[in-house]
Structure formats: C-alpha cells, structure tokens
PDB file of N, CA and C in Angstrom:
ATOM      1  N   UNK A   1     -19.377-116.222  25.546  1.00  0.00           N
ATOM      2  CA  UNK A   1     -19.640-115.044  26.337  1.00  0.00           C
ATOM      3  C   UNK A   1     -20.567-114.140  25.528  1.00  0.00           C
ATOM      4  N   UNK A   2     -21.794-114.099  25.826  1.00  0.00           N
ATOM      5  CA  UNK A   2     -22.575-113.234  25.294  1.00  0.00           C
ATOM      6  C   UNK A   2     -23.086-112.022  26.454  1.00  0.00           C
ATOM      7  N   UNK A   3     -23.342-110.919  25.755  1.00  0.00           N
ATOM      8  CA  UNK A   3     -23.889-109.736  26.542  1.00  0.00           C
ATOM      9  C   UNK A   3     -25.328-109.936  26.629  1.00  0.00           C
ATOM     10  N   UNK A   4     -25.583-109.515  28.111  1.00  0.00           N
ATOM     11  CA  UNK A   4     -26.532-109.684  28.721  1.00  0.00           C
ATOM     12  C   UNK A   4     -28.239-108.982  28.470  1.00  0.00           C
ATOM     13  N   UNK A   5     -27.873-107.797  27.697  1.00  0.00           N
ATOM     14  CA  UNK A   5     -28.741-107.186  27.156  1.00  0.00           C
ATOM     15  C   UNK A   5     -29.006-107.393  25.669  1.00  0.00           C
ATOM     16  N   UNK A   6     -27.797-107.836  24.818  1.00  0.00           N
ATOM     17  CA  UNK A   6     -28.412-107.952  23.481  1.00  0.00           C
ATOM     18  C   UNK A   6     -28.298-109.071  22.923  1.00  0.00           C
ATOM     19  N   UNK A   7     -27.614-109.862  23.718  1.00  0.00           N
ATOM     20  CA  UNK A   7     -27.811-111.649  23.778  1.00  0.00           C
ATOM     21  C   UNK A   7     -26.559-111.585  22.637  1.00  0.00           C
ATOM     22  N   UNK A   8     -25.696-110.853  21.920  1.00  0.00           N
ATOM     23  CA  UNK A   8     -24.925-110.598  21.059  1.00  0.00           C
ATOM     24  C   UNK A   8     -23.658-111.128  21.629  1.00  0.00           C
ATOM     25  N   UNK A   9     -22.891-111.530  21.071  1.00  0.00           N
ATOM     26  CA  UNK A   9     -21.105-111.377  21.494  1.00  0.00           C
ATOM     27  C   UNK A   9     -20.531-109.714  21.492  1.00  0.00           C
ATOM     28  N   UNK A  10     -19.703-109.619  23.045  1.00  0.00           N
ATOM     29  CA  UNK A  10     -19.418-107.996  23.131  1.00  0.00           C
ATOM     30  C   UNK A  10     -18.302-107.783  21.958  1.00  0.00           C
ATOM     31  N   UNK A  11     -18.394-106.496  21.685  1.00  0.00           N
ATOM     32  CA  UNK A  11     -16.817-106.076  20.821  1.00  0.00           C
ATOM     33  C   UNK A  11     -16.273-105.821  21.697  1.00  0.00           C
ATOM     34  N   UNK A  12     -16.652-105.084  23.328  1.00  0.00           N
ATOM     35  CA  UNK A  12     -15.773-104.479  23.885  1.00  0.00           C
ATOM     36  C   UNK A  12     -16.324-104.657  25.672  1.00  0.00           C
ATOM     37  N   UNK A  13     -16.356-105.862  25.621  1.00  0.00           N
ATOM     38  CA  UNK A  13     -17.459-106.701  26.773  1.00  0.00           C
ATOM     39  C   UNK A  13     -16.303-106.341  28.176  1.00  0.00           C
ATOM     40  N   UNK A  14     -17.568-105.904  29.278  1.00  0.00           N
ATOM     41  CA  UNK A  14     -17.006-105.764  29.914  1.00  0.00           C
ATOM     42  C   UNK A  14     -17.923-106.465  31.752  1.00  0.00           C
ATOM     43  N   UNK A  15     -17.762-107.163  32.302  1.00  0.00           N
ATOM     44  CA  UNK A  15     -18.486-107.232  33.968  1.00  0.00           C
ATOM     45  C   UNK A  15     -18.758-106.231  34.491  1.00  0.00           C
ATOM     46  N   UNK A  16     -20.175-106.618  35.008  1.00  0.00           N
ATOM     47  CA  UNK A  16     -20.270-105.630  36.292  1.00  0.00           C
ATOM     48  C   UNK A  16     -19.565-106.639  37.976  1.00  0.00           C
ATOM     49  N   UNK A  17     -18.774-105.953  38.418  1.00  0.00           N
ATOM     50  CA  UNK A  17     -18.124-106.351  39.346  1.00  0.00           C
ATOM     51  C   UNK A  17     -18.918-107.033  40.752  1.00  0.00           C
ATOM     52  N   UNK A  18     -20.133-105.902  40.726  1.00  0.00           N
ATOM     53  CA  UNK A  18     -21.043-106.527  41.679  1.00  0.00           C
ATOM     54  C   UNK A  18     -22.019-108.039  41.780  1.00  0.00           C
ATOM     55  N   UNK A  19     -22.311-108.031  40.248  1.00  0.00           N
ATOM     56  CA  UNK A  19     -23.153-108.918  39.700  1.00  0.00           C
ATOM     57  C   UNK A  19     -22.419-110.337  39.128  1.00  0.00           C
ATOM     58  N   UNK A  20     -21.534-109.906  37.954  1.00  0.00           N
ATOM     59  CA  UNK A  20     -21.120-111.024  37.233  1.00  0.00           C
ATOM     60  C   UNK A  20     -21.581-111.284  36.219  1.00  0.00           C
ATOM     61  N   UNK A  21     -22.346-110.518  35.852  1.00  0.00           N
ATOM     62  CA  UNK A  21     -22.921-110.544  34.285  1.00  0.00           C
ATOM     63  C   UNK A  21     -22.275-109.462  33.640  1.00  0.00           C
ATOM     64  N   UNK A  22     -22.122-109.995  31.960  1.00  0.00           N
ATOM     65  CA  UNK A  22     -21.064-109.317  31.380  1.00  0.00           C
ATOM     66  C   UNK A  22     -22.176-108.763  30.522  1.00  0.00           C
ATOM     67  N   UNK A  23     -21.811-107.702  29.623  1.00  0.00           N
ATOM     68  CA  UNK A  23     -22.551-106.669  28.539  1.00  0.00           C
ATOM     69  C   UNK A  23     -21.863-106.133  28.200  1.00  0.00           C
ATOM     70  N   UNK A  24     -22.150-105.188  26.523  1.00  0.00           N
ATOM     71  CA  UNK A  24     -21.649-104.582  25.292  1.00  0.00           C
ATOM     72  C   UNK A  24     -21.191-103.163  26.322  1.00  0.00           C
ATOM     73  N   UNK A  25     -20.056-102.780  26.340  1.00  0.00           N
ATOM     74  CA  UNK A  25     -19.612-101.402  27.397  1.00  0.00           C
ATOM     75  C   UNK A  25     -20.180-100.600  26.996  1.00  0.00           C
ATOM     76  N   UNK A  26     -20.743-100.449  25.539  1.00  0.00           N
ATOM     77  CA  UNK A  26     -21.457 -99.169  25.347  1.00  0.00           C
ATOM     78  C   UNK A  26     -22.803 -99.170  25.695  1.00  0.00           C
ATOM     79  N   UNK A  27     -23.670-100.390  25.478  1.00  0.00           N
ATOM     80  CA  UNK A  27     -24.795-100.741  25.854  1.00  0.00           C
ATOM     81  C   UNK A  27     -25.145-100.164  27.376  1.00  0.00           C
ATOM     82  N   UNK A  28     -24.369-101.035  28.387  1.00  0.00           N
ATOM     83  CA  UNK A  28     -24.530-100.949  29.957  1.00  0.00           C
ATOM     84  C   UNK A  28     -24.643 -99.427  30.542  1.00  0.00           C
ATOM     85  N   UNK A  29     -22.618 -98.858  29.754  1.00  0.00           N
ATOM     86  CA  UNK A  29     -23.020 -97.359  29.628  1.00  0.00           C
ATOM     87  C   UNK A  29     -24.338 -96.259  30.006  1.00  0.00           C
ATOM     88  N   UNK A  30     -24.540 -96.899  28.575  1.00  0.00           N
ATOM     89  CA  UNK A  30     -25.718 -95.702  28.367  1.00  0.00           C
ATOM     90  C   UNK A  30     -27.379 -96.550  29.301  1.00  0.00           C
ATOM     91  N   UNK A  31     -27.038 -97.578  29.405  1.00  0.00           N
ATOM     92  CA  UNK A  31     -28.065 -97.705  30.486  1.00  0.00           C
ATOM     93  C   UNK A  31     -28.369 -97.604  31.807  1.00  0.00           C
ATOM     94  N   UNK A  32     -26.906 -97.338  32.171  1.00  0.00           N
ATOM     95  CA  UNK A  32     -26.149 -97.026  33.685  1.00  0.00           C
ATOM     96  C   UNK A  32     -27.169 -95.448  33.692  1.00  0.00           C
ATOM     97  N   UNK A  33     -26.896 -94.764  32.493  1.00  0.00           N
ATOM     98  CA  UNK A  33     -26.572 -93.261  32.841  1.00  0.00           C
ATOM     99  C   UNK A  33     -27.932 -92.770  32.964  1.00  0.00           C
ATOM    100  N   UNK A  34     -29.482 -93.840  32.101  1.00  0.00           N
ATOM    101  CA  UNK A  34     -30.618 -93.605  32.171  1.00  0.00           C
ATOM    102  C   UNK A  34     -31.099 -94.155  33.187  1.00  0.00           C
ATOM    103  N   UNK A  35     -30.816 -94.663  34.265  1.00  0.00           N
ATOM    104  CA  UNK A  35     -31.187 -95.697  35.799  1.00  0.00           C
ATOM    105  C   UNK A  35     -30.280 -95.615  36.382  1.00  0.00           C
ATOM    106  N   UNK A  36     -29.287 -95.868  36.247  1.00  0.00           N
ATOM    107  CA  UNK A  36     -28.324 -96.345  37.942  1.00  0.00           C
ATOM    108  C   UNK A  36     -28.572 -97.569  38.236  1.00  0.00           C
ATOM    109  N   UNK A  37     -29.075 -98.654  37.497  1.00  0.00           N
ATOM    110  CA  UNK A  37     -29.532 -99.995  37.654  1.00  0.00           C
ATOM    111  C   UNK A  37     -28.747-101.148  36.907  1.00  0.00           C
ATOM    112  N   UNK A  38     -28.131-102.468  37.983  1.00  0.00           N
ATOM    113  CA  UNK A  38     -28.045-103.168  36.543  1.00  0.00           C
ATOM    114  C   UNK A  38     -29.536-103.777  35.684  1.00  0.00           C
ATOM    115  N   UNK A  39     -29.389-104.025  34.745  1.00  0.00           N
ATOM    116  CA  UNK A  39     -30.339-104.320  33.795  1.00  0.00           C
ATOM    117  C   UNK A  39     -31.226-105.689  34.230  1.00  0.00           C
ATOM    118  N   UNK A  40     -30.559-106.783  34.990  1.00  0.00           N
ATOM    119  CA  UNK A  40     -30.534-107.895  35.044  1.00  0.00           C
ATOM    120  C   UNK A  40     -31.465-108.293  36.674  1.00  0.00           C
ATOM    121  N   UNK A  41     -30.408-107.406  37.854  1.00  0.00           N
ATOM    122  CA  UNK A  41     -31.022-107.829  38.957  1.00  0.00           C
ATOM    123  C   UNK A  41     -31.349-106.516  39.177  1.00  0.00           C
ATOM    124  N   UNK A  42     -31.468-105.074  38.867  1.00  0.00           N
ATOM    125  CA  UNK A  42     -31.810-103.779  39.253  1.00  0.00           C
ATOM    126  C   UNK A  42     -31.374-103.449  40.564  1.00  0.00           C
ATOM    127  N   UNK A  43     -30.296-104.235  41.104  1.00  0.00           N
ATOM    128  CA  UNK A  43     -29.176-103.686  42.260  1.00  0.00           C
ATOM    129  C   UNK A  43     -28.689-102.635  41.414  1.00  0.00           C
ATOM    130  N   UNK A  44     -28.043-101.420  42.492  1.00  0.00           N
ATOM    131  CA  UNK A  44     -27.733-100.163  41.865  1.00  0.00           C
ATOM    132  C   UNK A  44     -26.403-100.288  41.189  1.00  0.00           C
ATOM    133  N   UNK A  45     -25.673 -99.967  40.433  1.00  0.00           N
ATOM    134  CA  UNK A  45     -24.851-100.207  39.398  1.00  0.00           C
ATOM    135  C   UNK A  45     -24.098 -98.785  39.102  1.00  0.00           C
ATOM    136  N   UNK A  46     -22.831 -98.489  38.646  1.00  0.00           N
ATOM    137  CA  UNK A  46     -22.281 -97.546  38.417  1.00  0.00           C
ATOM    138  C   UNK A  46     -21.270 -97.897  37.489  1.00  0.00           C
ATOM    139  N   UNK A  47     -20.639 -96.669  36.772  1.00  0.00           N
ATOM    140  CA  UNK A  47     -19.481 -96.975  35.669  1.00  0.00           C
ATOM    141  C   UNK A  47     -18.071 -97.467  36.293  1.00  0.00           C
ATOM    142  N   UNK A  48     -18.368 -97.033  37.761  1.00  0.00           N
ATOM    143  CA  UNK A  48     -16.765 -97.280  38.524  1.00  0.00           C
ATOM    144  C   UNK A  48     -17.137 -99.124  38.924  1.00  0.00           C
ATOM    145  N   UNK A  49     -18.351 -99.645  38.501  1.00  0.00           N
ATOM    146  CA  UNK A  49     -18.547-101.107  38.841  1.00  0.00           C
ATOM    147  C   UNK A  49     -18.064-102.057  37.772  1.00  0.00           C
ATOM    148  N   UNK A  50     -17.935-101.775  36.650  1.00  0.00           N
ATOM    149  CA  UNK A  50     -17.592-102.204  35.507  1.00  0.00           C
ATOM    150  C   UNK A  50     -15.972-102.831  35.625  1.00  0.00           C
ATOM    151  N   UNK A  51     -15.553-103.867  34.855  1.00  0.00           N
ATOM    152  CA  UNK A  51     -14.116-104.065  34.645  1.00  0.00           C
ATOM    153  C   UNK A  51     -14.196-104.695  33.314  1.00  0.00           C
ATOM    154  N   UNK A  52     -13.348-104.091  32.582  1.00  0.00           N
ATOM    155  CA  UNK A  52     -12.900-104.588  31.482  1.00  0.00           C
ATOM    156  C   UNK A  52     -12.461-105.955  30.910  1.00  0.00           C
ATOM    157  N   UNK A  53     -12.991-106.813  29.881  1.00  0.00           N
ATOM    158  CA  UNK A  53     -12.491-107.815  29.898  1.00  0.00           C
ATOM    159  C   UNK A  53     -11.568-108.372  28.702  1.00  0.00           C
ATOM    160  N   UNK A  54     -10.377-109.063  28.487  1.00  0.00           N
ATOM    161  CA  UNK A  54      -9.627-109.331  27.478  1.00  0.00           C
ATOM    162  C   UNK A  54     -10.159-110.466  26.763  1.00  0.00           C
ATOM    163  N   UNK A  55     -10.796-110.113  25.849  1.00  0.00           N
ATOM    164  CA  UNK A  55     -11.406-111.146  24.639  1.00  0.00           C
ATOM    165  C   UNK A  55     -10.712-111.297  23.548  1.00  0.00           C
ATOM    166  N   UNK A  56     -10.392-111.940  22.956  1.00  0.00           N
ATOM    167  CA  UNK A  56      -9.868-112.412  21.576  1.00  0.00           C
ATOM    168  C   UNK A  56     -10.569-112.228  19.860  1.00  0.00           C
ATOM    169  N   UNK A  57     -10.711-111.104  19.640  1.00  0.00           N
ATOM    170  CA  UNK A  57     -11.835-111.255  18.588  1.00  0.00           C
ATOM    171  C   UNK A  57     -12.292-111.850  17.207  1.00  0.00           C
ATOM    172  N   UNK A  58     -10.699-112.651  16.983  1.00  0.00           N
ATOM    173  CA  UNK A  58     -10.064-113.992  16.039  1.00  0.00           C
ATOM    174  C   UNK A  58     -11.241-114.926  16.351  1.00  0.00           C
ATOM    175  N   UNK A  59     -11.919-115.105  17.540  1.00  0.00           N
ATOM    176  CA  UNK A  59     -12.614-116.713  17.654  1.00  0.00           C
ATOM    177  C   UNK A  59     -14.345-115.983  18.252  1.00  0.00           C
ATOM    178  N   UNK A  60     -14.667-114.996  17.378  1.00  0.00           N
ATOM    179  CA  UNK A  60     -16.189-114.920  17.508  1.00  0.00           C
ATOM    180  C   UNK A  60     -16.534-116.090  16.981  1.00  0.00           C
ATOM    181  N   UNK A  61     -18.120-116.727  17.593  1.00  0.00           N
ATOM    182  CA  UNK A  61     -18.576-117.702  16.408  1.00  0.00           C
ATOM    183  C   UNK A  61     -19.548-116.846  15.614  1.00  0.00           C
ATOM    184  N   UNK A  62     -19.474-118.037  14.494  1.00  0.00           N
ATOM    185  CA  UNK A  62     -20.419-117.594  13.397  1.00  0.00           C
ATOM    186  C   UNK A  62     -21.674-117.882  13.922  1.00  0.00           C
ATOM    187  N   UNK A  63     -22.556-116.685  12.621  1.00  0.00           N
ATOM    188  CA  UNK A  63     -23.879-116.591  13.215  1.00  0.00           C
ATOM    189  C   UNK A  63     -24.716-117.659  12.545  1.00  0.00           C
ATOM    190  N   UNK A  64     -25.862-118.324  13.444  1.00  0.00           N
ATOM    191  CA  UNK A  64     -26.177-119.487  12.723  1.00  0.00           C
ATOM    192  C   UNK A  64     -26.816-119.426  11.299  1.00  0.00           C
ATOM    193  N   UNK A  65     -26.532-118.565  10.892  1.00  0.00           N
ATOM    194  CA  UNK A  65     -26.999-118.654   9.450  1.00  0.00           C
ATOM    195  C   UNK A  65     -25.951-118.913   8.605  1.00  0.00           C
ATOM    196  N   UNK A  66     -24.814-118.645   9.188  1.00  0.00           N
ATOM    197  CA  UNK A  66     -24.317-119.280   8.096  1.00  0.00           C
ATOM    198  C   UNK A  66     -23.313-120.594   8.663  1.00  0.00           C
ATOM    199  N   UNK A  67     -23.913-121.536   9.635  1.00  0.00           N
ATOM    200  CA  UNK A  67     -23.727-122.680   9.785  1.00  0.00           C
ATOM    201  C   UNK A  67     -24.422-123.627   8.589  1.00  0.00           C
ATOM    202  N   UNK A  68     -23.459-124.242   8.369  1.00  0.00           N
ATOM    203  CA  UNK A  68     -23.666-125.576   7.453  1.00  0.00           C
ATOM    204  C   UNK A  68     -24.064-126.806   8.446  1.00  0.00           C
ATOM    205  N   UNK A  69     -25.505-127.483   8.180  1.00  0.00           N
ATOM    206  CA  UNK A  69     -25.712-128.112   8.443  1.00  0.00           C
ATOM    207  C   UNK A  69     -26.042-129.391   7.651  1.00  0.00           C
TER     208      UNK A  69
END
C-alpha cells in the first residue's frame, strides 16, 4: 500500500471513499484544503471523504537500498 502522491508507504494512510486511492492523511489534507480536488482524478474531494485505514507498522518494507542482493 503506497500513497498516491508520494509513492511512499503512509504512517497514517488513509482512502478517499469516492475514489479508492489511498494517501499520507497529512499529505491529501493539506491538498484537499489548497483545491477541493482529489490529486489523482480531480473529482471534487473533501475531508468528510476520507476513511481511515488500520495498517500494521511492524511490516513496512525496507527501502531498496538496503536490500541485499
């Protein structure tokens, strides 16, 4: 599950309900509040569209740098 805007794993990842694409809650946030847009399809978007999601933060993967290959 990576966020949609910073291609990152969320700390605190959450859906937009309309769409289905997930992003960093603070990220979307503050991009909600400069547009009213999601980021992705620019259908209109709001903070009440958002739902929270339960992630596990024990099983981020590692970043490929420090994969052993």
């Amino acid at each position: 599950m990576f966020c949609c805007i910073s291609g990152e794993v969320p700390n605190a990842p959450v859906v937009a309900k309309t769409t289905g694409h997930v992003f960093e809650k603070a990220l979307i946030e503050q991009y909600i509040v400069q547009s009213g847009k999601c980021p992705i399809t620019q259908t209109p978007l709001s903070v009440d569209d958002l739902l929270e999601l339960k992630s596990n933060s024990a099983t981020r993967p590692r970043p490929l740098e420090a994969a052993s290959f």
